[in-house]
Protein backbone atom coordinates (compact mmCIF):
# COMPACT_ATOMS: atom_id res chain seq x y z
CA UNK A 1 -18.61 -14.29 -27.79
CA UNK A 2 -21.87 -15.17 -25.50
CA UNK A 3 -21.61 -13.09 -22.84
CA UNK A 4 -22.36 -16.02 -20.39
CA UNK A 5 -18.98 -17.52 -21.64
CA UNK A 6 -17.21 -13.98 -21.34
CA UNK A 7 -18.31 -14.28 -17.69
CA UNK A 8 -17.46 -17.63 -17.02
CA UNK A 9 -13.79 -16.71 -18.75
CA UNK A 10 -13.23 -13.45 -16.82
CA UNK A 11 -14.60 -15.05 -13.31
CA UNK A 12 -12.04 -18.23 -14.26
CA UNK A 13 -9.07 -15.66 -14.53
CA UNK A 14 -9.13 -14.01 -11.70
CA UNK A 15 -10.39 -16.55 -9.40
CA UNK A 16 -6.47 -16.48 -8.01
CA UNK A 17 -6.74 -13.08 -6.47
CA UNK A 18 -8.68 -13.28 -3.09
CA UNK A 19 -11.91 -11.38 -2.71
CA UNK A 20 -11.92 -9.18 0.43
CA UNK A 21 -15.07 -7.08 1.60
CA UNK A 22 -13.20 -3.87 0.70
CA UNK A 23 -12.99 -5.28 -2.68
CA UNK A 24 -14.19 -2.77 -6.18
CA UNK A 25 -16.47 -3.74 -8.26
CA UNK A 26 -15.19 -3.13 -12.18
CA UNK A 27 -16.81 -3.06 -15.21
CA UNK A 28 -14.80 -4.53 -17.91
CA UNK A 29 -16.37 -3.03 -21.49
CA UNK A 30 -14.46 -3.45 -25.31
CA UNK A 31 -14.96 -0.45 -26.36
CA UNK A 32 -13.03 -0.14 -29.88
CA UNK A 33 -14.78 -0.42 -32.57
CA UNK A 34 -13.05 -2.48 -35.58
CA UNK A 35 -14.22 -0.08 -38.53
CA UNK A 36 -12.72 2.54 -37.01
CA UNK A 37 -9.59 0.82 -37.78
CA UNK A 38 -10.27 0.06 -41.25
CA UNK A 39 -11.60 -4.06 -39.63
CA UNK A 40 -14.06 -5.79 -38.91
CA UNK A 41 -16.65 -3.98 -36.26
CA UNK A 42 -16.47 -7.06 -33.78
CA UNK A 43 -12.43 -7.03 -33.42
CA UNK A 44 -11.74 -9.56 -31.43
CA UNK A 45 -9.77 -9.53 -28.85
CA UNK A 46 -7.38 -11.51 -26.05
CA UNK A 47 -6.98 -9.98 -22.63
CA UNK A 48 -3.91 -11.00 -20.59
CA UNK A 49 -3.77 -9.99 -16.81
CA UNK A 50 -0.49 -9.95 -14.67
CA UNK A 51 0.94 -11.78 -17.88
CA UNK A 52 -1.69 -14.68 -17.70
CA UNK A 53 -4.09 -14.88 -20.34
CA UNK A 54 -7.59 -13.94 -19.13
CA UNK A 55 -9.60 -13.76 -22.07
CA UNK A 56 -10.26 -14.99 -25.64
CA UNK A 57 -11.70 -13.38 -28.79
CA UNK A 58 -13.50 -10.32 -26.96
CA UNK A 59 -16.12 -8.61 -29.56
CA UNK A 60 -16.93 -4.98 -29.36
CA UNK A 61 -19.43 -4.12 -26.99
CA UNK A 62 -18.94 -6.84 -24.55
CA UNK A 63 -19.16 -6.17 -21.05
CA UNK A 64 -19.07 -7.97 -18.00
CA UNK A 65 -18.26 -7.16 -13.88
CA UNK A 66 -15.50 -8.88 -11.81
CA UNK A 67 -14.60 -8.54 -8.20
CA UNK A 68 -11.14 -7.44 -7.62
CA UNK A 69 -9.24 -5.97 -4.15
CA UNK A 70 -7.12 -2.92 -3.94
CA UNK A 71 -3.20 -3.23 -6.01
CA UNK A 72 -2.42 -2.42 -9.09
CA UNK A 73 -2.84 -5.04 -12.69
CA UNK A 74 -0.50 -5.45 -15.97
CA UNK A 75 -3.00 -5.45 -18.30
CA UNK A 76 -2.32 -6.60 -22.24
CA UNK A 77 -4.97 -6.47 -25.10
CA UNK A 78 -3.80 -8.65 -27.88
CA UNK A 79 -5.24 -9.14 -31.34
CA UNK A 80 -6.76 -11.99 -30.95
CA UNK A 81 -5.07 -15.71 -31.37
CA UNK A 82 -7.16 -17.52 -28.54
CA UNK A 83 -4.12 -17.41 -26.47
CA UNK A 84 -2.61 -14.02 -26.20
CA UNK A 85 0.07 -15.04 -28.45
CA UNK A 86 -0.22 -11.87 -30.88
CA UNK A 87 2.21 -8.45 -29.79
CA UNK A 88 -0.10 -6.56 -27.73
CA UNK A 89 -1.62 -3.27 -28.70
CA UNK A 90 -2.44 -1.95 -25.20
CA UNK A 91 -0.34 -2.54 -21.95
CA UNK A 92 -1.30 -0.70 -19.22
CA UNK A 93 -1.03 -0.53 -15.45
CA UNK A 94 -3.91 -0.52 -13.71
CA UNK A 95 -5.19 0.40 -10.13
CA UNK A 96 -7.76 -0.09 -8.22
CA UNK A 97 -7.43 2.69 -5.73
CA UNK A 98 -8.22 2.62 -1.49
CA UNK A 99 -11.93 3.21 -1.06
CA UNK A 100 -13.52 3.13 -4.44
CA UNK A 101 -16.46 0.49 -5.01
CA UNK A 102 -17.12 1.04 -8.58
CA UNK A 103 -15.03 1.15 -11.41
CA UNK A 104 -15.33 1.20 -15.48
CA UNK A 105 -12.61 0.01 -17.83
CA UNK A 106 -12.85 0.77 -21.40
CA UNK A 107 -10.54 -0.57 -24.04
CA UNK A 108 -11.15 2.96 -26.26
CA UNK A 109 -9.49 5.25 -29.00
CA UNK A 110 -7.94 8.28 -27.91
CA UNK A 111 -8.99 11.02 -30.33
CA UNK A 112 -5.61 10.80 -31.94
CA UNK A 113 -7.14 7.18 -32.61
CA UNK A 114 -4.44 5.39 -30.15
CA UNK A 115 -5.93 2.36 -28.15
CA UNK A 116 -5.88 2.40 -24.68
CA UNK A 117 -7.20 1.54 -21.41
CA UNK A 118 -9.51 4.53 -19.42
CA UNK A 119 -10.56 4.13 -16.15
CA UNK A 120 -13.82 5.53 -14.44
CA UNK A 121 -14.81 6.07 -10.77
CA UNK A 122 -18.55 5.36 -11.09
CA UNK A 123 -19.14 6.01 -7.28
CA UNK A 124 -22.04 7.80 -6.19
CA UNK A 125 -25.44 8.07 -4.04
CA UNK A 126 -27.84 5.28 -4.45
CA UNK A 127 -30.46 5.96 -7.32
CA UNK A 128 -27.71 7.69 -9.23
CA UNK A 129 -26.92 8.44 -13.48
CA UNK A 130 -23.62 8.48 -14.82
CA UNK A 131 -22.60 8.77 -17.97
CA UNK A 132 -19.05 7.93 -19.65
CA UNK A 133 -17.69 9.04 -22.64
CA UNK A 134 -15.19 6.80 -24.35
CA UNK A 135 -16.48 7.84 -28.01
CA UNK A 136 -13.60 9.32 -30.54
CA UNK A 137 -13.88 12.09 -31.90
CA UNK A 138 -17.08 13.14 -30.16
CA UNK A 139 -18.81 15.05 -27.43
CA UNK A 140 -21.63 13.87 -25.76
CA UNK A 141 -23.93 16.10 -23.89
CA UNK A 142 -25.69 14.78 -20.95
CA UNK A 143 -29.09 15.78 -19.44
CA UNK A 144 -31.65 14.79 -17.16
CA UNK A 145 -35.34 15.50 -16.49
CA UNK A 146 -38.00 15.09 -13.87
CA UNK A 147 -40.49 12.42 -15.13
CA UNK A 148 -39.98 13.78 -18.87
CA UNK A 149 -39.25 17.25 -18.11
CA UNK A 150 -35.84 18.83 -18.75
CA UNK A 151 -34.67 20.50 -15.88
CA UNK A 152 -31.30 21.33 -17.43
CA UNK A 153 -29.39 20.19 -20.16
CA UNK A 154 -25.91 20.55 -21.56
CA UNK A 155 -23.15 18.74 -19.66
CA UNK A 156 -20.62 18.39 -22.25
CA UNK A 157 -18.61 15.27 -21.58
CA UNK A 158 -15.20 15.03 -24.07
CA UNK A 159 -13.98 11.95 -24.76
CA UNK A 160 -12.63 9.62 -21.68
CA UNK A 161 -14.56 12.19 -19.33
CA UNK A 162 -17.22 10.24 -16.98
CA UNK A 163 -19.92 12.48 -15.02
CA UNK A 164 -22.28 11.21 -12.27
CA UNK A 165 -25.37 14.04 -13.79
CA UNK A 166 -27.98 13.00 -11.44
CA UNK A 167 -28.58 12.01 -8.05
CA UNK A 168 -32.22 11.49 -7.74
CA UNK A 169 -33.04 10.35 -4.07
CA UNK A 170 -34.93 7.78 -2.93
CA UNK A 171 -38.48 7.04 -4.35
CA UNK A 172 -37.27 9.52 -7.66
CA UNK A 173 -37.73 9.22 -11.67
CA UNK A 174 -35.46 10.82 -14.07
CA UNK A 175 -35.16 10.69 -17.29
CA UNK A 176 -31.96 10.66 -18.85
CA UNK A 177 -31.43 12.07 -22.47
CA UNK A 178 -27.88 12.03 -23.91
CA UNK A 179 -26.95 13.61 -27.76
CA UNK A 180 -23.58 13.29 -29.82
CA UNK A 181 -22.38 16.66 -30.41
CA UNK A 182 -22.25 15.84 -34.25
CA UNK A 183 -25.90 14.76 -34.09
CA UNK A 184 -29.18 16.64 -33.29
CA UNK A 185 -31.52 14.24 -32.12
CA UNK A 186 -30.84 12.11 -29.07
CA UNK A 187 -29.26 8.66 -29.54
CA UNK A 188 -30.85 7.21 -25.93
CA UNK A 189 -33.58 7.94 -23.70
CA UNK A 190 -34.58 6.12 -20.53
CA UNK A 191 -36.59 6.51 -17.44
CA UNK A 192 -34.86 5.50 -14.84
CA UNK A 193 -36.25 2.80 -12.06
CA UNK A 194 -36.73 3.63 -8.08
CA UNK A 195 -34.12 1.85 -6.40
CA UNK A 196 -31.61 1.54 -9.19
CA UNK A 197 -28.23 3.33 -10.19
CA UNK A 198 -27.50 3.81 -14.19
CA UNK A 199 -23.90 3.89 -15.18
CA UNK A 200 -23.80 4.36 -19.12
CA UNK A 201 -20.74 3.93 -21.56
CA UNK A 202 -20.51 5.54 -24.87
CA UNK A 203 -17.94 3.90 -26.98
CA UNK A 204 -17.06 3.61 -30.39
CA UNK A 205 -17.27 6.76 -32.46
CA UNK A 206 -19.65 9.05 -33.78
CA UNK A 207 -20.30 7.26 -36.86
CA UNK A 208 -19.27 3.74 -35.12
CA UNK A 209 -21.05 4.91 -32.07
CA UNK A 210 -22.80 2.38 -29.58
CA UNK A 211 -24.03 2.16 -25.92
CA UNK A 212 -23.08 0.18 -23.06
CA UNK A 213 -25.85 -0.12 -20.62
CA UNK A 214 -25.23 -1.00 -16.82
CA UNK A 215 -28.19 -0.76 -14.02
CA UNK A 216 -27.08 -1.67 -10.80
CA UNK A 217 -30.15 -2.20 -8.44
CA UNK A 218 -29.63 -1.28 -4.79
């Protein structure tokens, strides 16, 4: 799915609920990779919301970010059909708490390979990196460094564990370095932008592994 059309689809289902200024911001990322399931690696997906169907044929690795105000969602994923037709193989409540302005959801394995939905709080300073694990099976450590230089290293982050790992002021370059624990070279590097929060999702698996990159620019 283009991920213009997974916008337009997502914006389209929840343009019932009314937007209010105290309103979160979430991230919505598909992060189940089909071969880890013995099918194909784009598993497709329909998402249902409050029982109305939201979105059709869903691909790992899509992400997109909705609007939504405080309360608490039914939310189905459904092999996809186009219509949400298929028994669903996640169905979750979900809330959006009082006060929090940033939120990830991950469709993810569990390490006991169980789909579900995980939550993260990706609150933090301005000019911010933070780093969520939704990879099964592995740990991912987490470091930063000024302008190339590690300063420290080593935040082991288990899987459905988020970490904010850096706060880096105004006017500040870091750059972040992050290594699966089965691996021993990092799998992403970046120096980060003045002005701009990072908010990164690892998803799949170790060998199945891929990364979901938000920047949010302040």
């Amino acid at each position: 799915m283009k991920k213009s059309l997974f916008i337009t689809l997502l914006a389209g289902a929840f343009s019932f609920i009314p937007t209010f200024a105290s309103a979160a911001t979430i991230t919505v990322v598909h992060g189940i990779n089909g071969l880890d399931l013995g099918l194909a690696r784009e598993l497709p997906v329909d998402i249902a919301v409050n029982g109305s169907c939201a979105l059709s044929r869903v691909t790992f690795g899509a992400s997109t970010r909705v609007e939504l105000p405080q309360g608490t969602y039914t939310v189905t994923v459904h092999p996809s059909t186009g219509s949400c037709s298929s028994a669903p193989v996640i169905n979750q409540q979900v809330t959006v708490p009082s006060g929090v302005k940033n939120v990830g959801l991950v469709a993810q394995l569990t390490d006991a390979g169980a789909p579900q939905l995980k939550a993260f709080v990706n609150d933090g300073p301005a000019e911010s990196i933070l780093v969520n694990n939704a990879s099964k099976g592995v740990k991912v450590w987490a470091g930063a460094g000024l302008r190339g230089w590690i300063f420290f290293y080593g935040i082991p982050l288990e899987n459905g564990q988020g970490q904010n790992i850096a706060g880096f002021g105004n006017n500040g370059r870091l750059q972040v370095v992050l290594i699966r624990s089965n691996q021993r070279r990092p799998f992403y590097k970046k120096l980060t932008k003045s002005g701009s929060t990072l908010v990164l999702y690892v998803v799949g698996s170790g060998k199945n592994g891929q990364l979901v990159v938000e920047e949010r620019i302040s």
